[in-house]
Protein backbone atom coordinates (compact mmCIF):
# COMPACT_ATOMS: atom_id res chain seq x y z
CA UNK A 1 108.61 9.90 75.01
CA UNK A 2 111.09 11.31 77.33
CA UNK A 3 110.23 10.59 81.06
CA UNK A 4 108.96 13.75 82.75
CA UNK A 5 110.91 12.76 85.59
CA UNK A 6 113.79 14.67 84.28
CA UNK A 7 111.98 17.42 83.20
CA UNK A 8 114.36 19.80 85.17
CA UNK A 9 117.31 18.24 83.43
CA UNK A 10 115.71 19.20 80.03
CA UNK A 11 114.88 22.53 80.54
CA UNK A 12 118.44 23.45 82.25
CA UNK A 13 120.02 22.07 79.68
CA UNK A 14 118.07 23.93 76.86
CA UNK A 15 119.15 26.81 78.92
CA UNK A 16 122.95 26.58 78.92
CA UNK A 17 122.71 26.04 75.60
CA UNK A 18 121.35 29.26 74.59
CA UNK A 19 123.27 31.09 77.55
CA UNK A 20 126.46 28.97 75.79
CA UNK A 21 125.36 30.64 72.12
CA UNK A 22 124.76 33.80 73.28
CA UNK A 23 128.05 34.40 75.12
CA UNK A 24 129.83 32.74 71.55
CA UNK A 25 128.24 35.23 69.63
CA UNK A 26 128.26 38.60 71.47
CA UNK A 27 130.97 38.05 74.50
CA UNK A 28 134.46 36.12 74.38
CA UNK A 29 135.05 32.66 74.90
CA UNK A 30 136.85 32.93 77.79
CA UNK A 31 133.01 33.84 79.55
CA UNK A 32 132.03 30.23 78.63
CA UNK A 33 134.89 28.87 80.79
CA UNK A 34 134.41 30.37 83.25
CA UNK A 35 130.81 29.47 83.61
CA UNK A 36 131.40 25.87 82.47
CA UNK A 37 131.99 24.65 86.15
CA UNK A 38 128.60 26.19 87.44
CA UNK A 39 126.65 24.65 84.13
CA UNK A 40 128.45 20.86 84.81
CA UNK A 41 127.39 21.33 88.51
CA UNK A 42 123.59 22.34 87.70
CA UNK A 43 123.27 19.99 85.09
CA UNK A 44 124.38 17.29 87.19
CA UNK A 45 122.26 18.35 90.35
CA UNK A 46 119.22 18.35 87.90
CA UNK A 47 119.67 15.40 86.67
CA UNK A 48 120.02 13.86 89.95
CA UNK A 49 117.01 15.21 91.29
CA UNK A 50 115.22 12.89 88.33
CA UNK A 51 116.93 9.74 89.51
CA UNK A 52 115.50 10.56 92.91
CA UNK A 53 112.26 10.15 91.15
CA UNK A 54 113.09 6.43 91.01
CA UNK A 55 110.07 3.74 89.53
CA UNK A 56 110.12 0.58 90.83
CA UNK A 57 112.10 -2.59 88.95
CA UNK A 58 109.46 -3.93 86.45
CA UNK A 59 109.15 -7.71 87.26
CA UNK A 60 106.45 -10.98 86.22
CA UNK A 61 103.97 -12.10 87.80
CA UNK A 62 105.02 -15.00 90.05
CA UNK A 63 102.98 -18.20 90.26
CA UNK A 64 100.22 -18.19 93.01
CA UNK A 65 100.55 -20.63 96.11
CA UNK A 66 97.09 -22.21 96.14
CA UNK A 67 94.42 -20.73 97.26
CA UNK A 68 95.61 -17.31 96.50
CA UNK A 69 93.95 -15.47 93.86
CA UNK A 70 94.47 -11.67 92.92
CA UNK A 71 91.29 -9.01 93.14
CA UNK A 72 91.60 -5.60 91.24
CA UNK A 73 89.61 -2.54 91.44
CA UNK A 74 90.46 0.60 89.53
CA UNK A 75 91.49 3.83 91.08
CA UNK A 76 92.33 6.74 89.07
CA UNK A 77 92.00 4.40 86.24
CA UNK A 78 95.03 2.28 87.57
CA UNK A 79 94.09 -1.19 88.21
CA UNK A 80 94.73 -1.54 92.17
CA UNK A 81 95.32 -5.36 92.96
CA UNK A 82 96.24 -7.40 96.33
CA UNK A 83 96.00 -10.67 96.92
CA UNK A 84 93.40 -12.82 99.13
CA UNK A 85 91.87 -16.32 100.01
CA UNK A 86 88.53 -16.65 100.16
CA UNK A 87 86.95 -14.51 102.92
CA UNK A 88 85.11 -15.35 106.20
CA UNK A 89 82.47 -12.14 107.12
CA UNK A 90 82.40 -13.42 110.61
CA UNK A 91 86.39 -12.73 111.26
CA UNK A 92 88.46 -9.57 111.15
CA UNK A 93 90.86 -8.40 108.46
CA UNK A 94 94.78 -8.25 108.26
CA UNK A 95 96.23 -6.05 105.52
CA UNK A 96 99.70 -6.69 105.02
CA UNK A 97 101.87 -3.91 103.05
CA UNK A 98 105.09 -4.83 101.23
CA UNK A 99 108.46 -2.72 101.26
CA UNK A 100 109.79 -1.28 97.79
CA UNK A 101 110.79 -3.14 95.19
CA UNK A 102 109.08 -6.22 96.97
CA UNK A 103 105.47 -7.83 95.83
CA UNK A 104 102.38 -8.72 97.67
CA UNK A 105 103.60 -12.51 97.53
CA UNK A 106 106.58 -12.20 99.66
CA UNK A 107 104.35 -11.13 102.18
CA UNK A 108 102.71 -15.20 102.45
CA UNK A 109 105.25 -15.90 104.77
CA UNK A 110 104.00 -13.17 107.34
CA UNK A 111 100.35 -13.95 106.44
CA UNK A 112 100.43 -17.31 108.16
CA UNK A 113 100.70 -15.83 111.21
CA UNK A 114 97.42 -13.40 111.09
CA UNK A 115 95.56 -16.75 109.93
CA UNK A 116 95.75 -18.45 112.20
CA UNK A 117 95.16 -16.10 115.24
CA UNK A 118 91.88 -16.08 113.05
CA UNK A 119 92.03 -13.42 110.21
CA UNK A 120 91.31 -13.08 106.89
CA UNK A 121 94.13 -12.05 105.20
CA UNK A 122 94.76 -9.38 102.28
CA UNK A 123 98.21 -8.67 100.54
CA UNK A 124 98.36 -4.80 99.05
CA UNK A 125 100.20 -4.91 96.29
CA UNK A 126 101.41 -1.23 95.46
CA UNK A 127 101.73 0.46 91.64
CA UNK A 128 104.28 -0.94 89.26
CA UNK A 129 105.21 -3.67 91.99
CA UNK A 130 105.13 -7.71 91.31
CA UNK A 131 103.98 -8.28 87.65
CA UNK A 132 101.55 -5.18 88.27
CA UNK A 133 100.93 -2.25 85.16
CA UNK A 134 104.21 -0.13 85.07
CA UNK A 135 103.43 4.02 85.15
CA UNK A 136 105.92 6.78 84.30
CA UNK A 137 105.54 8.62 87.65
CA UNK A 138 105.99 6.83 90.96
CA UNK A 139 105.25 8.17 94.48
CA UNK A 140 104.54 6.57 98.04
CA UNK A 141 101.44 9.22 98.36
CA UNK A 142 99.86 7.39 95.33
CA UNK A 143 99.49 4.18 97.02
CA UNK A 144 98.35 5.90 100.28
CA UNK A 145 95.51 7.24 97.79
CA UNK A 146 95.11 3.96 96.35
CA UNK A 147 94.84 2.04 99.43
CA UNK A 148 92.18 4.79 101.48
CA UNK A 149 90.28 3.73 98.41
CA UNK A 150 90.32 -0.15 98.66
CA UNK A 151 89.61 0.21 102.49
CA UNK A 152 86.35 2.31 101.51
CA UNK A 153 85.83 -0.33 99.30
CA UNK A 154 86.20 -2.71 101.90
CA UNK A 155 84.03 -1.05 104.07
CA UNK A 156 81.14 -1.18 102.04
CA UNK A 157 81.36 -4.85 101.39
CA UNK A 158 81.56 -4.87 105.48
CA UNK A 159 85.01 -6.67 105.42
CA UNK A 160 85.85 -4.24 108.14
CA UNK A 161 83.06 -4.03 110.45
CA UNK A 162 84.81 -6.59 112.76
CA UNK A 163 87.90 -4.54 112.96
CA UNK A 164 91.27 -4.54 110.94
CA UNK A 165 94.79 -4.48 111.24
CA UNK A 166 97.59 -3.46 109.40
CA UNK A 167 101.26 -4.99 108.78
CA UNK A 168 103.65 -2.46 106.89
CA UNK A 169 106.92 -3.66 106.10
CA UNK A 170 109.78 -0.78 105.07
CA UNK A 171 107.83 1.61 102.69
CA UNK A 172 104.71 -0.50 103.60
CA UNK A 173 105.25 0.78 107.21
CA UNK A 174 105.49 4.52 105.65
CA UNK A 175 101.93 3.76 103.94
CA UNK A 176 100.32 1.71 106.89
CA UNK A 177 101.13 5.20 109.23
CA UNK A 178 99.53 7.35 106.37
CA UNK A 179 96.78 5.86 105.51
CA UNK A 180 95.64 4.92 109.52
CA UNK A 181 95.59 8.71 110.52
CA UNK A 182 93.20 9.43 112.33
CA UNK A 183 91.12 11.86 109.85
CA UNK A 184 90.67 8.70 107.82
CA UNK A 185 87.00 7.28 108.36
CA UNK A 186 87.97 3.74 108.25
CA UNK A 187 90.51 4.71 110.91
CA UNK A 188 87.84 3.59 113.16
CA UNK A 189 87.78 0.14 112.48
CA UNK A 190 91.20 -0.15 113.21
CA UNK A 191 92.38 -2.59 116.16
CA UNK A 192 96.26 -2.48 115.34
CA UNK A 193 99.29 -1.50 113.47
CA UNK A 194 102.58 -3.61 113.20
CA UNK A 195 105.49 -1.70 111.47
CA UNK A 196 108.01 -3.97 110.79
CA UNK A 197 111.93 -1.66 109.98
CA UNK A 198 109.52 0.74 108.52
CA UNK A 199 110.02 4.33 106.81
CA UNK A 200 109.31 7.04 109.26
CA UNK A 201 110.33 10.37 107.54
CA UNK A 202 111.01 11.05 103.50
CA UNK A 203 113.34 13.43 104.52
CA UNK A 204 115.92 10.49 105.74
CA UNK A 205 115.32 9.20 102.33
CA UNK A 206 115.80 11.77 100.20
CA UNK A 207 119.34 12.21 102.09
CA UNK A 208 120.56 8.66 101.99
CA UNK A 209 119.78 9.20 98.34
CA UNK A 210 121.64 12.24 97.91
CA UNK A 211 124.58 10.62 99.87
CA UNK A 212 124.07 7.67 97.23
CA UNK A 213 124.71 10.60 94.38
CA UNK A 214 127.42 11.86 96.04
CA UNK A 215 125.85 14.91 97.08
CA UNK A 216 127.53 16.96 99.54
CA UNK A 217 125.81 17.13 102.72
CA UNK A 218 125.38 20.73 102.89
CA UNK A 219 123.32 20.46 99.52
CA UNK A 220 120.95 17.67 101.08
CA UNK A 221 118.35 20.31 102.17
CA UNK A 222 118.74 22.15 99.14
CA UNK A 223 117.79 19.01 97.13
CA UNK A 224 114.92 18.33 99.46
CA UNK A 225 113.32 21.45 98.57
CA UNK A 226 113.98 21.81 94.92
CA UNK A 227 112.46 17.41 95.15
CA UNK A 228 109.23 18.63 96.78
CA UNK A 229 108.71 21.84 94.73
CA UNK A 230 108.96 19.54 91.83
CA UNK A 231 106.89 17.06 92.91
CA UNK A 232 104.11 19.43 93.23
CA UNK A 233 105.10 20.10 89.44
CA UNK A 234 104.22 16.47 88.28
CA UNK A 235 101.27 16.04 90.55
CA UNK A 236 97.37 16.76 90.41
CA UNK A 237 96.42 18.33 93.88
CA UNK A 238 95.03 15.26 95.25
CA UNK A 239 98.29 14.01 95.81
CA UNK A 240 100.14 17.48 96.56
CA UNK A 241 102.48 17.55 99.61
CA UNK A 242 102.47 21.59 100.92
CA UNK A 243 105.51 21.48 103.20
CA UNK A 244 108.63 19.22 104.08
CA UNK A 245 107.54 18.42 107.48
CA UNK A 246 104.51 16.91 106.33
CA UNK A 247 106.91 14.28 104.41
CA UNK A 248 107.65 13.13 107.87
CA UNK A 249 106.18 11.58 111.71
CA UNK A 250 104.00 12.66 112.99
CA UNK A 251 102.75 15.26 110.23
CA UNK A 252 102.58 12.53 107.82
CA UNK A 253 100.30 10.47 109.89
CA UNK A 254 100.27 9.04 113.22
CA UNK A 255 97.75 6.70 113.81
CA UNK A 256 95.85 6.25 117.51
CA UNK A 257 95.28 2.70 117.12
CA UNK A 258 98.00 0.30 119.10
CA UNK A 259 100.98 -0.17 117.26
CA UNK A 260 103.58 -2.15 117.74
CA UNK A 261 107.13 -1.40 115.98
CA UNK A 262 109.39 -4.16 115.51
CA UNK A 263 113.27 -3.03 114.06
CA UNK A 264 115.85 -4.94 112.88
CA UNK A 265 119.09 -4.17 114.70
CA UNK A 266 121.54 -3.88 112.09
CA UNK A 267 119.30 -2.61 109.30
CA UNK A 268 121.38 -2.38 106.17
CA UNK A 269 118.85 -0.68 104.12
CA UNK A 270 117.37 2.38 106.24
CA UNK A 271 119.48 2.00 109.50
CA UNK A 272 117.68 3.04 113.12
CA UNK A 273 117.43 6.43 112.23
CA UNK A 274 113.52 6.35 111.01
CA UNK A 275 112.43 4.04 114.26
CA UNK A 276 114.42 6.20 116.59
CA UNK A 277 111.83 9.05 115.19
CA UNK A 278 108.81 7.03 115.80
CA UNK A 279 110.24 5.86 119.12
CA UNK A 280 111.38 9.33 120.07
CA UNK A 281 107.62 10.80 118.68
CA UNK A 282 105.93 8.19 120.94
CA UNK A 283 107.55 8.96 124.00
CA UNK A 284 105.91 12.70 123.78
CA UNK A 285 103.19 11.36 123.78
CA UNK A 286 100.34 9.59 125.56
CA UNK A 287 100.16 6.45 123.29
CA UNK A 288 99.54 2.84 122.95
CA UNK A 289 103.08 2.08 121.41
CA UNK A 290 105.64 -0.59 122.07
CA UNK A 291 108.87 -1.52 120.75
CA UNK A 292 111.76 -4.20 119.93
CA UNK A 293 114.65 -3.36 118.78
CA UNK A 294 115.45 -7.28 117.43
CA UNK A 295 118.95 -8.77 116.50
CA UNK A 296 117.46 -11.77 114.98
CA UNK A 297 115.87 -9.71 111.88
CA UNK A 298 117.32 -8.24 108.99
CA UNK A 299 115.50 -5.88 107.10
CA UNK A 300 114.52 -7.88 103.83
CA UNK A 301 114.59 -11.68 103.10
CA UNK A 302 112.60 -12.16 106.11
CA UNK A 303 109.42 -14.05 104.77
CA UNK A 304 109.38 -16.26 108.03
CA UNK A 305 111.30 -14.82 111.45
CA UNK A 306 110.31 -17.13 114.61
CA UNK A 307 111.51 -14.23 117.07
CA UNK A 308 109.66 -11.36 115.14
CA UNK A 309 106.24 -13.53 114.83
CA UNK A 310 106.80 -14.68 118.75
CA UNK A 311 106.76 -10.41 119.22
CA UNK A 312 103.36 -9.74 116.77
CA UNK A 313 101.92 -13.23 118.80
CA UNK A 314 102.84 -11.71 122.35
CA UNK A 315 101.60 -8.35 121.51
CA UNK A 316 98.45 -9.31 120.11
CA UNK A 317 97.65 -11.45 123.03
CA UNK A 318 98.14 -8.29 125.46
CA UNK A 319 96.07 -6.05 123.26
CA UNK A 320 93.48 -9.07 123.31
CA UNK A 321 93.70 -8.97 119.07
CA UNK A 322 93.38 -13.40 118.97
CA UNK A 323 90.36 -14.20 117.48
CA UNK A 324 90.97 -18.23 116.70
């Protein structure tokens, strides 16, 4: 089966084609040249808007560091997963979120931390990441589904009544902001946010990947639109998106919990273009919200970071978040 992800491509293509045969047939050939350029530059703008569409690198299942063990629950009849040690009722919860591409194991390193200020510890795991079940269709508003669905969960086994917070690294920092808003019921429970060089705004995505394509820049909001009106296309309601500046902070979701935003100085991935938003955002308004930009942090490959867990340990102390 073709992926649906290049749907557009398909269906321009099938078009040329019979525009192509129908000039042959009843105009001159000279027509077809003339049109060729605008077909080559369509075709190739459609199928760029399916590699925007990108699915994650399918990967194993790495070996578990003892003690870990993975817990699934089923949403949408995907099998959700994270990762856990056993848990303590008595003590408050730590959700860690990984980037893209990453798994919910890379995220031990950070966990250690959150243990021992006196946490329990859970490591989201998002769709098709780690050794989880692939899917044809990827997007980041899935997992914010998938993840207001475990916290319900964890709610009802009353894993949050003695508070929660959340770490979201990269894309994990794009979900952590969603799924915190304040509309959210479990939004209550919430004691904290740390976003560690996190995603801020789609819209700086979708034009780092159109610079990736070679897109010109003065297509870059053209490509935006035509990505979100497909979207729509391959998506049930539930996870519809009704306008571009909801794709972005603070539409997308700004939490009222403290949050603390940590950014790696020379970020070769994403830059300091998304935590210049937040930061910017923040200062317009009355919030709990502190910042470090830090040079001693690089955006991935960061499992353990002295400086940045000397930041979480300093913050948490001033928002009174220790619980050893």
């Amino acid at each position: 089966m073709l992926p649906r992800r290049y749907l557009v491509f398909y269906k321009h293509a099938l078009s040329w084609v019979v525009i192509f045969s129908l000039l042959f047939v009843y105009f001159s050939p000279v027509t077809i040249i003339l049109l060729m350029p605008f077909a080559i530059v369509d075709l190739w703008l459609s199928i760029c808007l399916g590699l925007m569409f990108r699915v994650p690198v399918k990967r194993s299942n790495k070996p578990l560091p003892k003690d870990w063990e993975y817990e699934t629950f089923m949403v949408d009849q995907y099998p959700v997963r994270w990762l856990l040690k056993q848990m303590d009722e008595s003590k408050p919860l730590a959700i860690l979120i990984h980037g893209w591409n990453s798994t919910a194991t890379n995220m031990i390193g950070r966990s250690e931390l959150y243990e021992k200020l006196g946490y329990n510890v859970v490591l989201f795991e998002m769709r098709a990441h780690g050794g989880n079940q692939s899917v044809e269709h990827w997007a980041a508003m899935h997992i914010c589904y998938d993840l207001e669905q475990i916290l319900q969960m964890f709610n009802q086994r009353g894993w949050l009544t003695n508070g929660f917070i959340v770490h979201g690294h990269s894309l994990g920092g794009f979900v952590a902001q969603r799924v915190l808003r304040p509309e959210i019921e479990t939004s209550a429970n919430a004691l904290g946010m740390i976003l560690e060089s996190p995603v801020t705004s789609y819209v700086y995505i979708n034009n780092q990947s159109s610079e990736y394509l070679r897109i010109p820049r003065i297509l870059h909001k053209y490509m935006m639109h035509r990505l979100l009106k497909f979207y729509n296309v391959l998506n049930v309601e539930q996870y519809a998106v009704h306008s571009i500046e909801d794709l972005s902070t603070p539409n997308w979701g700004f939490p009222t919990c403290p949050t603390l935003l940590l950014q790696a100085k020379h970020d070769s991935t994403l830059g300091t273009k998304h935590a210049q938003l937040l930061i910017d955002i923040h200062h317009t308004r009355e919030s709990n919200f502190v910042y470090h930009i830090v040079d001693d942090l690089k955006h991935t490959h960061e499992a353990t970071n002295a400086v940045r867990d000397q930041l979480i340990r300093t913050w948490m102390d001033e928002q009174s978040l220790f619980f050893a």
